[in-house]
C-alpha atoms as a PDB file:
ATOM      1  CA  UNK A   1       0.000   0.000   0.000  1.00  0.00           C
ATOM      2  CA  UNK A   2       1.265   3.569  -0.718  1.00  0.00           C
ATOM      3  CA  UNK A   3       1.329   5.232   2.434  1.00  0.00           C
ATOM      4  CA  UNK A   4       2.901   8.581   0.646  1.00  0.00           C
ATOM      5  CA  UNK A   5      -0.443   9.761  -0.478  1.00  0.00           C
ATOM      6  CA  UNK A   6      -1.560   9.772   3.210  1.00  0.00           C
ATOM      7  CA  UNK A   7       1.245  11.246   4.595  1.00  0.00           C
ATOM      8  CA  UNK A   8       1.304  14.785   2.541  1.00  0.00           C
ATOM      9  CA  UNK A   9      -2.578  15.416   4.258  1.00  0.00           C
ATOM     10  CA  UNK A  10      -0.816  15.193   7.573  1.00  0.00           C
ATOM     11  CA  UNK A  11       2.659  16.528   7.333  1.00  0.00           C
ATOM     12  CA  UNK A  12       3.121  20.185   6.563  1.00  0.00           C
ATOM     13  CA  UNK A  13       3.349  21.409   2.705  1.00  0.00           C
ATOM     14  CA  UNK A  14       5.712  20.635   0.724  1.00  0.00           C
ATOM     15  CA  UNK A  15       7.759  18.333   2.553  1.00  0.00           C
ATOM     16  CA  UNK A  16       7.149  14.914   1.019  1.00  0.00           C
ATOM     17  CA  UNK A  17       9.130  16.849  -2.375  1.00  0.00           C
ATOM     18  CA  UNK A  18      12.589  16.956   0.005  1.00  0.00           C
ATOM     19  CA  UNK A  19      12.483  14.202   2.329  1.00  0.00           C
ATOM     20  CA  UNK A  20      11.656  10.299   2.643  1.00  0.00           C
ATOM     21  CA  UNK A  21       9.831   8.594   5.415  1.00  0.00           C
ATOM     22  CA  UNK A  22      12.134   6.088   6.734  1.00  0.00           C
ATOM     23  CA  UNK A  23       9.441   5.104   9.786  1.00  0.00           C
ATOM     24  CA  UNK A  24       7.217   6.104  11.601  1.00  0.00           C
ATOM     25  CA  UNK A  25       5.247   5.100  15.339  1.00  0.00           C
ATOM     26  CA  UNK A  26       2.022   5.801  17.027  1.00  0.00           C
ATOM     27  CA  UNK A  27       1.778   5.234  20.684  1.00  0.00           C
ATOM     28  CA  UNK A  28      -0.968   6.222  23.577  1.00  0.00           C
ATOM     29  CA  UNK A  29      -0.429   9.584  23.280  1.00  0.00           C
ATOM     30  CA  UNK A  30       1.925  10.522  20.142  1.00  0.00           C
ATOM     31  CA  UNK A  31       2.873  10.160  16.495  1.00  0.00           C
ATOM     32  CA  UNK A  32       6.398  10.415  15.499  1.00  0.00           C
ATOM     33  CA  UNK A  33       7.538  10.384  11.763  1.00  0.00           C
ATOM     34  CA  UNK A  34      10.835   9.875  11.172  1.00  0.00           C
ATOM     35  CA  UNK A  35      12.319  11.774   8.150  1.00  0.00           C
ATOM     36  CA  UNK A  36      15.511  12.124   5.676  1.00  0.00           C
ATOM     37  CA  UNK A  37      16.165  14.628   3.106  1.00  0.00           C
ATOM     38  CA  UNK A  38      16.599  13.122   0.337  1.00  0.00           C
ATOM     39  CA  UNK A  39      19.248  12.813  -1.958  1.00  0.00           C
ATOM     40  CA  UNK A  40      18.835  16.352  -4.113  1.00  0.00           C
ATOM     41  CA  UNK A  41      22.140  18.373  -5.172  1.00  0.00           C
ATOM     42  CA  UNK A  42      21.292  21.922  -3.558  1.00  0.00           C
ATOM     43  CA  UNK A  43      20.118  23.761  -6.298  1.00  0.00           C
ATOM     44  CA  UNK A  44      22.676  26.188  -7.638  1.00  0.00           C
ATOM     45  CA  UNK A  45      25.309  23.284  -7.846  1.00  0.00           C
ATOM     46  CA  UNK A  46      26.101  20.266  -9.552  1.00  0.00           C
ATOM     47  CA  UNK A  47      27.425  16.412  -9.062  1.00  0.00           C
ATOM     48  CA  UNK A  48      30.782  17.945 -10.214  1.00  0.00           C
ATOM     49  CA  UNK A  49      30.585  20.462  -7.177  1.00  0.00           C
ATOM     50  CA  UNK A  50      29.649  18.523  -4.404  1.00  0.00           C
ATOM     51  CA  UNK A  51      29.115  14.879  -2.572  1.00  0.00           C
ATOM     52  CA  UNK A  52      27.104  13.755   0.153  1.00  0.00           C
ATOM     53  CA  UNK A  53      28.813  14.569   3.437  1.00  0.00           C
ATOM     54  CA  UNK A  54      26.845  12.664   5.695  1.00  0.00           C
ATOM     55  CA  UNK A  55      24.036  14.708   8.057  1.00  0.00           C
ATOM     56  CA  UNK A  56      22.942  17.100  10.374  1.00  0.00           C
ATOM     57  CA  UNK A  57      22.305  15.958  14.117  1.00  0.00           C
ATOM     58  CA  UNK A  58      18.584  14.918  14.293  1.00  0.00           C
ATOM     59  CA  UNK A  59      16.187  18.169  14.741  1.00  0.00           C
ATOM     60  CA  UNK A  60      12.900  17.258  16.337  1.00  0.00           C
ATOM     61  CA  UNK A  61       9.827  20.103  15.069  1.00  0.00           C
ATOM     62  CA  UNK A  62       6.421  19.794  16.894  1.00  0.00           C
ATOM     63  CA  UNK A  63       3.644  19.699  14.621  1.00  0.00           C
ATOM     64  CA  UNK A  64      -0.295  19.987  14.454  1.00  0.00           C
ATOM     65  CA  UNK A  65      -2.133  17.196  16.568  1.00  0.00           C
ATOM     66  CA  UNK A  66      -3.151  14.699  15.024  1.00  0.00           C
ATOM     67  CA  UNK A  67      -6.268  12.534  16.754  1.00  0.00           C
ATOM     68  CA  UNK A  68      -5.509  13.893  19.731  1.00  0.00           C
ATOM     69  CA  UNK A  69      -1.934  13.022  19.850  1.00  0.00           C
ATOM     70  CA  UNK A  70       0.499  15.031  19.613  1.00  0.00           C
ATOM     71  CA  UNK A  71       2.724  14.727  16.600  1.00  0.00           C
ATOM     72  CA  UNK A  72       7.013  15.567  16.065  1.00  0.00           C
ATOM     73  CA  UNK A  73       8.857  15.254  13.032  1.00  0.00           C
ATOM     74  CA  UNK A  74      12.392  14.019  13.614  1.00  0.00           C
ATOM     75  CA  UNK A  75      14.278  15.302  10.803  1.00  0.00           C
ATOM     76  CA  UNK A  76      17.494  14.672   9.468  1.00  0.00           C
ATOM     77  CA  UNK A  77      19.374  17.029   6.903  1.00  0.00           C
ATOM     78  CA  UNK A  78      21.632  16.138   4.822  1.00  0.00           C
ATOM     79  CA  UNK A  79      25.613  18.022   4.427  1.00  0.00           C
ATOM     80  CA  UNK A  80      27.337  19.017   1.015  1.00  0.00           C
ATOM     81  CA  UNK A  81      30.807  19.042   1.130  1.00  0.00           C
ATOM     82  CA  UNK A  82      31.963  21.832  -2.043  1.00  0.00           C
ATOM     83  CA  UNK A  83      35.079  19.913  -3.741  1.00  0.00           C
ATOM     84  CA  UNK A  84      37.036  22.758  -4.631  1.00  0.00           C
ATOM     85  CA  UNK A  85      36.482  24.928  -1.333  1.00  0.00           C
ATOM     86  CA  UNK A  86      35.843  21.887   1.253  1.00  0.00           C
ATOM     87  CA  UNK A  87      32.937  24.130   2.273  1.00  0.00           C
ATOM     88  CA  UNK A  88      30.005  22.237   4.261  1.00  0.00           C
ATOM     89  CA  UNK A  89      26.914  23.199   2.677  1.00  0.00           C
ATOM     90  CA  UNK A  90      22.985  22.362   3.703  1.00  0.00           C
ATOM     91  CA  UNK A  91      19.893  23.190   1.556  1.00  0.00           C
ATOM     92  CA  UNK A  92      17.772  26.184   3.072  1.00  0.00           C
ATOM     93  CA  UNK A  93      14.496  24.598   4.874  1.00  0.00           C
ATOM     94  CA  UNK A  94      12.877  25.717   7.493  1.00  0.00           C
ATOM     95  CA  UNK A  95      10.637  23.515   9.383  1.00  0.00           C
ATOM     96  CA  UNK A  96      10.482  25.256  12.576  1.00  0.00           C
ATOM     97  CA  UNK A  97       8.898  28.481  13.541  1.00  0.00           C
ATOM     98  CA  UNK A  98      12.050  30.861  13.946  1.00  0.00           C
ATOM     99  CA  UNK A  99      13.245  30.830  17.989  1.00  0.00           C
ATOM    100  CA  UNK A 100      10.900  27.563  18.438  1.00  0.00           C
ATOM    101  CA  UNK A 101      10.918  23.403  18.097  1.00  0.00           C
ATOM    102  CA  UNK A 102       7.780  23.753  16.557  1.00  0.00           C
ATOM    103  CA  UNK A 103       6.528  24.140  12.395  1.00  0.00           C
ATOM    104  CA  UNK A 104       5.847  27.008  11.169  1.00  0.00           C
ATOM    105  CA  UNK A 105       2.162  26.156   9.833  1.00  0.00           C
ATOM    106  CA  UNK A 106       1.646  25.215  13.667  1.00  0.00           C
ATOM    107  CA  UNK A 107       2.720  28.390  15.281  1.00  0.00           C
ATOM    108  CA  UNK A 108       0.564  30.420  12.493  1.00  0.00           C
ATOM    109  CA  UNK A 109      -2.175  28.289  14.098  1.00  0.00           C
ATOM    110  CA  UNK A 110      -0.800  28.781  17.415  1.00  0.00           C
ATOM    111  CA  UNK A 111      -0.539  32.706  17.296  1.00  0.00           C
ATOM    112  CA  UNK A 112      -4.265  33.339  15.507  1.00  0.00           C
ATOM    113  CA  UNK A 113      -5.967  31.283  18.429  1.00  0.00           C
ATOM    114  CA  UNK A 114      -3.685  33.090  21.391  1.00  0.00           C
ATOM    115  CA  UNK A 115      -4.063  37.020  19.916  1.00  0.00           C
END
């Protein structure tokens, strides 16, 4: 069964096009979806420029509810090393709502009901 189509109702816009699901569990009172970003040369650069160079340390974003559990996203980014600088690059994303562990669609949310 193809689980994908399910997946981009629940999690947040546009994040199905950069990352995988590599697993995911539901217990008494939460949801967590484990994600990757997938394999995609930043854009601006090329397989000549850069390689994989491993990842990020796991981020972990709070997200919208979901039946009545709460939900996180544990996400991990990849690193570009640049060949001829040995710069460590990452794609731009944000997830999180800035100064926050939680998405930005959620704090929207957040800040209409609490004004």
């Amino acid at each position: 069964m193809n689980y994908r189509n399910l997946f981009s109702l629940v999690l947040p816009i546009g994040v199905l096009d950069y990352f995988d699901i590599l697993d995911s569990t539901i217990s008494d009172n939460k949801v967590d979806i484990y994600l990757v970003e997938k394999q995609i040369i930043p854009y601006g650069y090329s397989s000549d420029d850069v390689i994989s160079h491993g990842y990020h340390k796991e981020s972990i974003v709070q997200d919208f509810p979901f039946r009545d559990k709460s939900m996180y996203l544990h996400v991990k980014r990849r690193r570009w090393l640049v060949k001829k600088t040995e710069q460590v690059i990452s794609r731009d994303l944000t997830l999180a709502a800035s100064g926050t562990h939680i998405s930005c669609d959620f704090a929207t949310f957040l800040k209409g009901i609490y004004r």
